[in-house]
PDB file of N, CA and C in Angstrom:
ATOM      1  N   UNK A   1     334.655  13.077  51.748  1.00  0.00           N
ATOM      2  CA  UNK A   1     333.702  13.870  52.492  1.00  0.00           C
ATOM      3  C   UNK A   1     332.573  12.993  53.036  1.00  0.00           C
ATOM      4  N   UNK A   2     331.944  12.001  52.260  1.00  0.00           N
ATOM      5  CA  UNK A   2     330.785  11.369  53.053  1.00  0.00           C
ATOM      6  C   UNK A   2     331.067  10.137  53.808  1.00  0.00           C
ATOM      7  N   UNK A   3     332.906  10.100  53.640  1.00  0.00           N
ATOM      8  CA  UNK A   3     333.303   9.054  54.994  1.00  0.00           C
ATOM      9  C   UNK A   3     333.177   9.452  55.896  1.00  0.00           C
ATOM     10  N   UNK A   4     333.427  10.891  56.293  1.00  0.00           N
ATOM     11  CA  UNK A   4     333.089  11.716  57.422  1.00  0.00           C
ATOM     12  C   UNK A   4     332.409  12.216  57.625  1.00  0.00           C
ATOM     13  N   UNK A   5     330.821  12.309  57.257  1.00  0.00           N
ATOM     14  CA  UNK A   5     329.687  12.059  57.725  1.00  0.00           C
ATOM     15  C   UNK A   5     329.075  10.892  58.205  1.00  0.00           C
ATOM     16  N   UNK A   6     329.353   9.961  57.393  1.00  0.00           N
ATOM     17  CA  UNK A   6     329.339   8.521  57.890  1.00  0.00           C
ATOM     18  C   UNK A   6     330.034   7.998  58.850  1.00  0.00           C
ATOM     19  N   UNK A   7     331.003   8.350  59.477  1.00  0.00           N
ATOM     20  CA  UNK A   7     332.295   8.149  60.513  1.00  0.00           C
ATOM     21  C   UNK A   7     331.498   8.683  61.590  1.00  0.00           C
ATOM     22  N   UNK A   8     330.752  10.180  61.414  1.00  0.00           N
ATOM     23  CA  UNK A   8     330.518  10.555  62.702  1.00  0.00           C
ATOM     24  C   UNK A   8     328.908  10.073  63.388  1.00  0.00           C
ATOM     25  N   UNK A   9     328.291  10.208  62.151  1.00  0.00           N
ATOM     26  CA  UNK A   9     326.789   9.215  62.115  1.00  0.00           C
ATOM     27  C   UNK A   9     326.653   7.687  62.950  1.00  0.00           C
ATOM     28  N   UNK A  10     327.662   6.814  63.025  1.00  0.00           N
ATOM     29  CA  UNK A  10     328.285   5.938  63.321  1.00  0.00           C
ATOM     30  C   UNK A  10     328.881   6.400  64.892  1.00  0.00           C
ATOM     31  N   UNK A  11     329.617   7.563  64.778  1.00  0.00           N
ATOM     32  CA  UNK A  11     330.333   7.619  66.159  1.00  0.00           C
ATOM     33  C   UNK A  11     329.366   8.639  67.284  1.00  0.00           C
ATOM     34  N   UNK A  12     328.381   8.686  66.394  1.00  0.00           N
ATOM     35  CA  UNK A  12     327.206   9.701  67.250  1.00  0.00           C
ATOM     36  C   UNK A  12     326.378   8.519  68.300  1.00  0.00           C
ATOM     37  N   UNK A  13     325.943   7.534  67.099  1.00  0.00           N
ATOM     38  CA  UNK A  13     325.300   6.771  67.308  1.00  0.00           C
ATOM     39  C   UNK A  13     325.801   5.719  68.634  1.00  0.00           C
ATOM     40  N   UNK A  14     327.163   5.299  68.278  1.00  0.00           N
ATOM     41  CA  UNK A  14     328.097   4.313  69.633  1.00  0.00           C
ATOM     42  C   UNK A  14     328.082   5.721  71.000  1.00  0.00           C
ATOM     43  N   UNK A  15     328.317   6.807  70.947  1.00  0.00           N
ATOM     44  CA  UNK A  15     327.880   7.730  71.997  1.00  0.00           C
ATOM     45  C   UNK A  15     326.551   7.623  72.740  1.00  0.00           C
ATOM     46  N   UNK A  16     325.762   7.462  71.722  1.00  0.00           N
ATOM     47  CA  UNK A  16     324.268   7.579  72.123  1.00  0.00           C
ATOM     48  C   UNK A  16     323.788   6.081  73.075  1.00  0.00           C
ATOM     49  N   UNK A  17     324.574   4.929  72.548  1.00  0.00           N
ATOM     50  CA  UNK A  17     324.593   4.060  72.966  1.00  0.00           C
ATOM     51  C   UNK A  17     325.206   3.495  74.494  1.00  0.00           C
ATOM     52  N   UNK A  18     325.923   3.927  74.487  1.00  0.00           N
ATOM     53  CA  UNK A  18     327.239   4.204  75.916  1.00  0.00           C
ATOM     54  C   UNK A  18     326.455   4.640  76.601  1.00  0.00           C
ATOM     55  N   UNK A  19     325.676   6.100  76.365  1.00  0.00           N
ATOM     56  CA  UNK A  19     325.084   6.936  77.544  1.00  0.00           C
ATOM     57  C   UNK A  19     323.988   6.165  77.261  1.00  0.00           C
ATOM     58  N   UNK A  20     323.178   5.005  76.980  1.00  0.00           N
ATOM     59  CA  UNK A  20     321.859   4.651  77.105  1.00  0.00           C
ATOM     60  C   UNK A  20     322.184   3.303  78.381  1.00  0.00           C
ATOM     61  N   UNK A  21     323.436   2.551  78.154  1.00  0.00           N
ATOM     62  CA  UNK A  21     323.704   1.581  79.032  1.00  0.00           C
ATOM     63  C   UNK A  21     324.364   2.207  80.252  1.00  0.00           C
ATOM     64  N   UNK A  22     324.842   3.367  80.146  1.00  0.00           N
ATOM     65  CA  UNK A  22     325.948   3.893  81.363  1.00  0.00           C
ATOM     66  C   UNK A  22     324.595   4.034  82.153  1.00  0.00           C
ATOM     67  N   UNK A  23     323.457   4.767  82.004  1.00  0.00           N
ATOM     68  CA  UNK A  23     321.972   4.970  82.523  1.00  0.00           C
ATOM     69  C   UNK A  23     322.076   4.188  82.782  1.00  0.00           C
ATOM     70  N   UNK A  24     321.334   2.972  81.930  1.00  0.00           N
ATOM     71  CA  UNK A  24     321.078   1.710  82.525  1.00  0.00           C
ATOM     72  C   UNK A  24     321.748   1.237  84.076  1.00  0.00           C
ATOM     73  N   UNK A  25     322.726   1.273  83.839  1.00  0.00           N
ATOM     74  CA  UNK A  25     323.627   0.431  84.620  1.00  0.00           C
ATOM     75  C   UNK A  25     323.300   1.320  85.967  1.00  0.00           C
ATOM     76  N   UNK A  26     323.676   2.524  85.773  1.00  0.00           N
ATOM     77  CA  UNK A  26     323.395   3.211  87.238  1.00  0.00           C
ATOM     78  C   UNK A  26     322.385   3.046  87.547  1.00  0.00           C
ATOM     79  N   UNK A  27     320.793   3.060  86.745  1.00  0.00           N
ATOM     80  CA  UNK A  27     320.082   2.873  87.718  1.00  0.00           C
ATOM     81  C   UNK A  27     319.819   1.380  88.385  1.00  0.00           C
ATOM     82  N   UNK A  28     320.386   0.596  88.177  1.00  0.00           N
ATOM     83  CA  UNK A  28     320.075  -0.619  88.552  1.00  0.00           C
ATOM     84  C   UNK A  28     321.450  -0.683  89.770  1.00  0.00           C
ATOM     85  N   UNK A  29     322.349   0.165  89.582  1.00  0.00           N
ATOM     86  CA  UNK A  29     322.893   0.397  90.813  1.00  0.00           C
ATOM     87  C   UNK A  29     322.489   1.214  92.197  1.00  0.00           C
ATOM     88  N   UNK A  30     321.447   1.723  91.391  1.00  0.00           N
ATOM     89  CA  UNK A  30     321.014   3.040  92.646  1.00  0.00           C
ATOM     90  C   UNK A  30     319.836   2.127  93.393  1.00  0.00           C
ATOM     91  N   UNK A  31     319.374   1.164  92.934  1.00  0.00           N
ATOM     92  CA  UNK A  31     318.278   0.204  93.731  1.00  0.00           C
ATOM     93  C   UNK A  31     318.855  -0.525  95.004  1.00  0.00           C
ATOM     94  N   UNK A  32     320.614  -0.171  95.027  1.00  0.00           N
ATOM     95  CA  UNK A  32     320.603  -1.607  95.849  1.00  0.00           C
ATOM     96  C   UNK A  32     321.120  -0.584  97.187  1.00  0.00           C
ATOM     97  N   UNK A  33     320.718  -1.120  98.375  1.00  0.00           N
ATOM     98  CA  UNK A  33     320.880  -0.100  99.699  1.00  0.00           C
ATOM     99  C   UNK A  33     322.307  -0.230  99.914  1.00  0.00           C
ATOM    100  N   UNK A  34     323.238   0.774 100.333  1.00  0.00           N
ATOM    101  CA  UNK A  34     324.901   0.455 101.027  1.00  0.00           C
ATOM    102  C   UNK A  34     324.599   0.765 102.239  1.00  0.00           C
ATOM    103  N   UNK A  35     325.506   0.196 102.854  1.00  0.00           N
ATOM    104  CA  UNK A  35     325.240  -0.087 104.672  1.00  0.00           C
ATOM    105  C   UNK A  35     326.875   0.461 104.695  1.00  0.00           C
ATOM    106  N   UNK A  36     326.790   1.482 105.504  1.00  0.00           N
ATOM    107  CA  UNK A  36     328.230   2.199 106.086  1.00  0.00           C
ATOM    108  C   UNK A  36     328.316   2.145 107.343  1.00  0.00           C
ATOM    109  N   UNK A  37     329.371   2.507 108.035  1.00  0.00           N
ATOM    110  CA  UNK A  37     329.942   2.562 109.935  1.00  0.00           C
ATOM    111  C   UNK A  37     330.657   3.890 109.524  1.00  0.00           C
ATOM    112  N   UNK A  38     330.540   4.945 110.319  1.00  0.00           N
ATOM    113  CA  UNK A  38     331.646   5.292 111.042  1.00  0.00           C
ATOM    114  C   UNK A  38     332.161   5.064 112.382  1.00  0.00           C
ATOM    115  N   UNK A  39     333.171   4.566 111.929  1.00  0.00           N
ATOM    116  CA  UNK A  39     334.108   4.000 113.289  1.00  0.00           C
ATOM    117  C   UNK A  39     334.762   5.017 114.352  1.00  0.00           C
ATOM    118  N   UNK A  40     334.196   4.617 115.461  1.00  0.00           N
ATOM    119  CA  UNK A  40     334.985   5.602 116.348  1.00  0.00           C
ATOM    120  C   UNK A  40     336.683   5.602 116.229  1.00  0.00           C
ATOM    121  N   UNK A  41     336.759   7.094 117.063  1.00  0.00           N
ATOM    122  CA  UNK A  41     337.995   7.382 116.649  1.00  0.00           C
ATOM    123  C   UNK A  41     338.404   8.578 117.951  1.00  0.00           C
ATOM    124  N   UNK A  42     340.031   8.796 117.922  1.00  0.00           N
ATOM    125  CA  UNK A  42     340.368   9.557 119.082  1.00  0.00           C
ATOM    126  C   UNK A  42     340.803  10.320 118.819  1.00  0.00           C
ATOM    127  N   UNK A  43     340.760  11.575 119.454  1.00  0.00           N
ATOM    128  CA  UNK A  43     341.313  13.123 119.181  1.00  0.00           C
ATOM    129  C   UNK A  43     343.282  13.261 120.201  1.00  0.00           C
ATOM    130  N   UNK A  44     344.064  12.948 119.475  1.00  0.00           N
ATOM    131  CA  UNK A  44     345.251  14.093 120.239  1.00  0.00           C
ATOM    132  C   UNK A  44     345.564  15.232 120.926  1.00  0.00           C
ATOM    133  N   UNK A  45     344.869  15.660 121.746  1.00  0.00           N
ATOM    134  CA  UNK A  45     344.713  16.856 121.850  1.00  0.00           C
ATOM    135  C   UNK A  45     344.875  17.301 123.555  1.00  0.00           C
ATOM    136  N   UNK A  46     345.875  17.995 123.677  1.00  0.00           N
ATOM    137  CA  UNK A  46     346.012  18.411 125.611  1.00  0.00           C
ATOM    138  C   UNK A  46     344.504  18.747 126.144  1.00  0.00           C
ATOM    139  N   UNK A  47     344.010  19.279 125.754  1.00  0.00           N
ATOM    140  CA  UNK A  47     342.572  19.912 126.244  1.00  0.00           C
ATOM    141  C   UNK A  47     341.769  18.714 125.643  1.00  0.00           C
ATOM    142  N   UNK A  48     340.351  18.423 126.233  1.00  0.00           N
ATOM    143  CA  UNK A  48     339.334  17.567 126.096  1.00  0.00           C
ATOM    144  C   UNK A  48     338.392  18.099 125.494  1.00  0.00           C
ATOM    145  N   UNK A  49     338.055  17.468 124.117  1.00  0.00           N
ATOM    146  CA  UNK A  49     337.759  17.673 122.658  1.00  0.00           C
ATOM    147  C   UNK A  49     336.605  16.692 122.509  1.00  0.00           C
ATOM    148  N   UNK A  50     336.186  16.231 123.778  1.00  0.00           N
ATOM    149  CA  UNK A  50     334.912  15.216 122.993  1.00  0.00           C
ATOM    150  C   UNK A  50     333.746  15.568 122.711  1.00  0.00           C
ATOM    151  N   UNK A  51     333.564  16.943 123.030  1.00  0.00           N
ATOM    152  CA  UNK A  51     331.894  17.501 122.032  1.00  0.00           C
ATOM    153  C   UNK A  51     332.763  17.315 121.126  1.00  0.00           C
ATOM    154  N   UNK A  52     333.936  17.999 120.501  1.00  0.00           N
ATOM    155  CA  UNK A  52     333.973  17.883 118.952  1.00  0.00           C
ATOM    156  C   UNK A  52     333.922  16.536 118.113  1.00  0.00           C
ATOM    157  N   UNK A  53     334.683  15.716 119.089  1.00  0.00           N
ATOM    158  CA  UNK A  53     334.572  14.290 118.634  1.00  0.00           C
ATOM    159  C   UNK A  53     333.086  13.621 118.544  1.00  0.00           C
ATOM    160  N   UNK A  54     332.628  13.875 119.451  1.00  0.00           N
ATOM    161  CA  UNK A  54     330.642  13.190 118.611  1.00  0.00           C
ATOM    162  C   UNK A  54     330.268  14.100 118.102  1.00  0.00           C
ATOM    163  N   UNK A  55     330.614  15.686 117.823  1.00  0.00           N
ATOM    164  CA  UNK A  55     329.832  16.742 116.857  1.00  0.00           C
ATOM    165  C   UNK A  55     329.988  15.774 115.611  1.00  0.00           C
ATOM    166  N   UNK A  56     331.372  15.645 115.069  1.00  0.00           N
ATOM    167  CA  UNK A  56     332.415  15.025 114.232  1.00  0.00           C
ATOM    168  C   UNK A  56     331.391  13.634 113.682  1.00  0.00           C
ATOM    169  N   UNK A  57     331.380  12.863 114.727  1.00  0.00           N
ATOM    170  CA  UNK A  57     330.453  11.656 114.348  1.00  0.00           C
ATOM    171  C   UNK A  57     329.470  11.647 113.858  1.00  0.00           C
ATOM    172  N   UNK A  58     328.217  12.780 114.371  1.00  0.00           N
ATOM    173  CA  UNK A  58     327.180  13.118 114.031  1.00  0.00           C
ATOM    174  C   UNK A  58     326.713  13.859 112.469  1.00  0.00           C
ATOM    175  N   UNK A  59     328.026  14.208 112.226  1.00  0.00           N
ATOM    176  CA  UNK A  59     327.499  15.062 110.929  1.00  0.00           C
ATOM    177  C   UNK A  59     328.080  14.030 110.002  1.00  0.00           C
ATOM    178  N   UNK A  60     329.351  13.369 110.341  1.00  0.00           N
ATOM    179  CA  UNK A  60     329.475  12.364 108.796  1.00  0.00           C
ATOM    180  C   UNK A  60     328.233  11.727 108.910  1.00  0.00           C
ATOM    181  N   UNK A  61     327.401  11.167 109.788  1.00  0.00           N
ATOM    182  CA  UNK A  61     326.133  10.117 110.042  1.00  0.00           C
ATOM    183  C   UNK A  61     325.215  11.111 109.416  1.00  0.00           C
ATOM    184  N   UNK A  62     324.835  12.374 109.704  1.00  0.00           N
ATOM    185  CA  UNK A  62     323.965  13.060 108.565  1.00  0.00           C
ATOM    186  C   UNK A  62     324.276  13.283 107.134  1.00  0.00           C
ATOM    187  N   UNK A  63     325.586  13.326 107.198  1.00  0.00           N
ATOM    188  CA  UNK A  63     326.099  14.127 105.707  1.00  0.00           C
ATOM    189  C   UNK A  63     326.367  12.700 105.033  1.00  0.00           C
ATOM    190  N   UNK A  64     326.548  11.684 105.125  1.00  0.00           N
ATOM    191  CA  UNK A  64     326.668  10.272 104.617  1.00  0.00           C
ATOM    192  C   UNK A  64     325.106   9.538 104.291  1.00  0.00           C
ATOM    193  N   UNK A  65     324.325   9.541 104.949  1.00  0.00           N
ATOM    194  CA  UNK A  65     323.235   9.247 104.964  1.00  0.00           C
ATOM    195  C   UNK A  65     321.936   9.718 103.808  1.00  0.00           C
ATOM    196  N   UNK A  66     321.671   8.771 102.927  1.00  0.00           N
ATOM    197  CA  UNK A  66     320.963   9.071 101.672  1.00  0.00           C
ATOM    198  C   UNK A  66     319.906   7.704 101.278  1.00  0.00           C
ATOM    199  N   UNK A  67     318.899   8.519 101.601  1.00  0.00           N
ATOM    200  CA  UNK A  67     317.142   8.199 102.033  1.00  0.00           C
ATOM    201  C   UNK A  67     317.302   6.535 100.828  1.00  0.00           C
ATOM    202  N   UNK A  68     316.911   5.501 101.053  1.00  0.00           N
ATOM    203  CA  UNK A  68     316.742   4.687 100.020  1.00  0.00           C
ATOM    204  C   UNK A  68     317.731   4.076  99.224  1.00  0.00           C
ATOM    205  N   UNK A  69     319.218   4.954  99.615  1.00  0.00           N
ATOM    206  CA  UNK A  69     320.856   4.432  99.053  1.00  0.00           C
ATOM    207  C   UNK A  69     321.895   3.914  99.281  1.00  0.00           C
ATOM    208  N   UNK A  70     321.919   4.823 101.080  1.00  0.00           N
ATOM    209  CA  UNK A  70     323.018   4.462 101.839  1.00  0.00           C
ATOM    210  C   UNK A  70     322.214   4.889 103.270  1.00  0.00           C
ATOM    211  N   UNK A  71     322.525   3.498 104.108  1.00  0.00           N
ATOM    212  CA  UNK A  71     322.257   3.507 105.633  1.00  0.00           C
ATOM    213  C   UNK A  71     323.640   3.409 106.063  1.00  0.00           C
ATOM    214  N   UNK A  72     323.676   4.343 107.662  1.00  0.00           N
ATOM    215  CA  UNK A  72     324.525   4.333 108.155  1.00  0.00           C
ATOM    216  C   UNK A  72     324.258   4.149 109.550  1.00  0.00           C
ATOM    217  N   UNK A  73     325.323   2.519 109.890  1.00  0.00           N
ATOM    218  CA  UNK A  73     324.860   2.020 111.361  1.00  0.00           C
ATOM    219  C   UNK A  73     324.924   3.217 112.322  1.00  0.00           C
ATOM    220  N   UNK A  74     323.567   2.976 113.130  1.00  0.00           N
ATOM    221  CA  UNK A  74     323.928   3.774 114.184  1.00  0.00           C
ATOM    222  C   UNK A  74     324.926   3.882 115.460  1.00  0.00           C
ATOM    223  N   UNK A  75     325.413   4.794 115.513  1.00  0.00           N
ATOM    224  CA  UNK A  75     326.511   5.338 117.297  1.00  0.00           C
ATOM    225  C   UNK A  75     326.253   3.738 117.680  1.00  0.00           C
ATOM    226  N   UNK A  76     325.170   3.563 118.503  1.00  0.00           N
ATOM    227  CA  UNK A  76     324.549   2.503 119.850  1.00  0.00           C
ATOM    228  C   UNK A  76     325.207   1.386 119.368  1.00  0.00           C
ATOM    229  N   UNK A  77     324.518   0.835 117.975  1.00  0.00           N
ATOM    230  CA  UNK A  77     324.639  -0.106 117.550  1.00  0.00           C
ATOM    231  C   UNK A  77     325.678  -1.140 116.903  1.00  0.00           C
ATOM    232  N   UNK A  78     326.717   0.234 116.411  1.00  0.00           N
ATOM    233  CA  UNK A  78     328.231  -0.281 116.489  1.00  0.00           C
ATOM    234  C   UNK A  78     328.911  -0.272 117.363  1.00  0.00           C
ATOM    235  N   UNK A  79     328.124   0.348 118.535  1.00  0.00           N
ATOM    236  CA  UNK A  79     329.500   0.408 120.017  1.00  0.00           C
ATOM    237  C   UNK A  79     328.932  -1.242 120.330  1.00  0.00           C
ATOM    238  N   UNK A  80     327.942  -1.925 120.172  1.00  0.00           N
ATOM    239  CA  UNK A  80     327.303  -2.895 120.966  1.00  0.00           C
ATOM    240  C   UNK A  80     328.181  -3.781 120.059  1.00  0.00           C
ATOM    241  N   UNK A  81     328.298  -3.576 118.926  1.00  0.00           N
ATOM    242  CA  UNK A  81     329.253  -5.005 118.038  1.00  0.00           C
ATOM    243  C   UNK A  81     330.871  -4.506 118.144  1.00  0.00           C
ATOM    244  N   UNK A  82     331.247  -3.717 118.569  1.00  0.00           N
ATOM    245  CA  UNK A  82     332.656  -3.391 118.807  1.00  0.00           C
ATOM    246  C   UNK A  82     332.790  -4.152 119.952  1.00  0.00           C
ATOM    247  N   UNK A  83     332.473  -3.680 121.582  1.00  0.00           N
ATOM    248  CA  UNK A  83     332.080  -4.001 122.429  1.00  0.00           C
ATOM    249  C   UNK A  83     332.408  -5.646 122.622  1.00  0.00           C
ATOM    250  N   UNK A  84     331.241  -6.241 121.652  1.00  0.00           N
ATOM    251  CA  UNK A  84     331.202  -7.783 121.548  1.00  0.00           C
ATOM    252  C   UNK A  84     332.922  -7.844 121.082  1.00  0.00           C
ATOM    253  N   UNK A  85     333.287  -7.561 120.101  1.00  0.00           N
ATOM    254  CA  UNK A  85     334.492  -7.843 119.108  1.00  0.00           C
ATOM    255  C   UNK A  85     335.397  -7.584 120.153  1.00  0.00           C
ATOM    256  N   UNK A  86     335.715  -6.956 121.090  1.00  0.00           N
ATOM    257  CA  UNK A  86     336.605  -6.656 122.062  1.00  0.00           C
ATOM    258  C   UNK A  86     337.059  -7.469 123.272  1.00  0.00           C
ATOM    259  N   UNK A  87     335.444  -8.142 123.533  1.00  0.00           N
ATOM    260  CA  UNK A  87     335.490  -9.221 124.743  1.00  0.00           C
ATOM    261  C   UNK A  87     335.925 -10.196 124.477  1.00  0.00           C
ATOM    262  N   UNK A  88     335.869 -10.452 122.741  1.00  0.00           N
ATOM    263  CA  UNK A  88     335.788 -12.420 122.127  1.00  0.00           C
ATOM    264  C   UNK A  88     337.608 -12.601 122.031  1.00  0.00           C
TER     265      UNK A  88
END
């Protein structure tokens, strides 16, 4: 009986420990900024779909985008390095 208080005293404790470094660790991950693209892309479609296609662009660029975590290049600024990448 008091191996298994002692077993779990012990296995409370390595729990308590895990979730003190798993913390740790994330927050020292949440400091560092991620830099994302969405890459343009083309619709299949008989009828001409390109509001939906920059609606499309516009909301992953809002819905991706998190203040201090993750930047996401802007439209302009990846057409200008595509652009380049296309001519070279």
């Amino acid at each position: 009986m008091k191996i298994t208080i002692v077993f779990h005293r012990i296995l409370f404790a390595a729990l308590i420990c895990m979730l003190c470094l798993t913390n740790t660790l994330s927050t020292a991950r949440a400091e560092e900024v991620k830099t994302m693209a969405v890459l343009p892309f083309t619709i299949n479609a008989n009828e001409d779909l390109s509001h939906i296609q920059n609606g499309i662009i516009y909301m992953l660029y809002s819905r991706l985008s998190w203040q201090d975590h993750v930047v996401v290049i802007p439209k302009r600024q990846l057409q200008d390095q595509l652009s380049t990448l296309g001519t070279a």
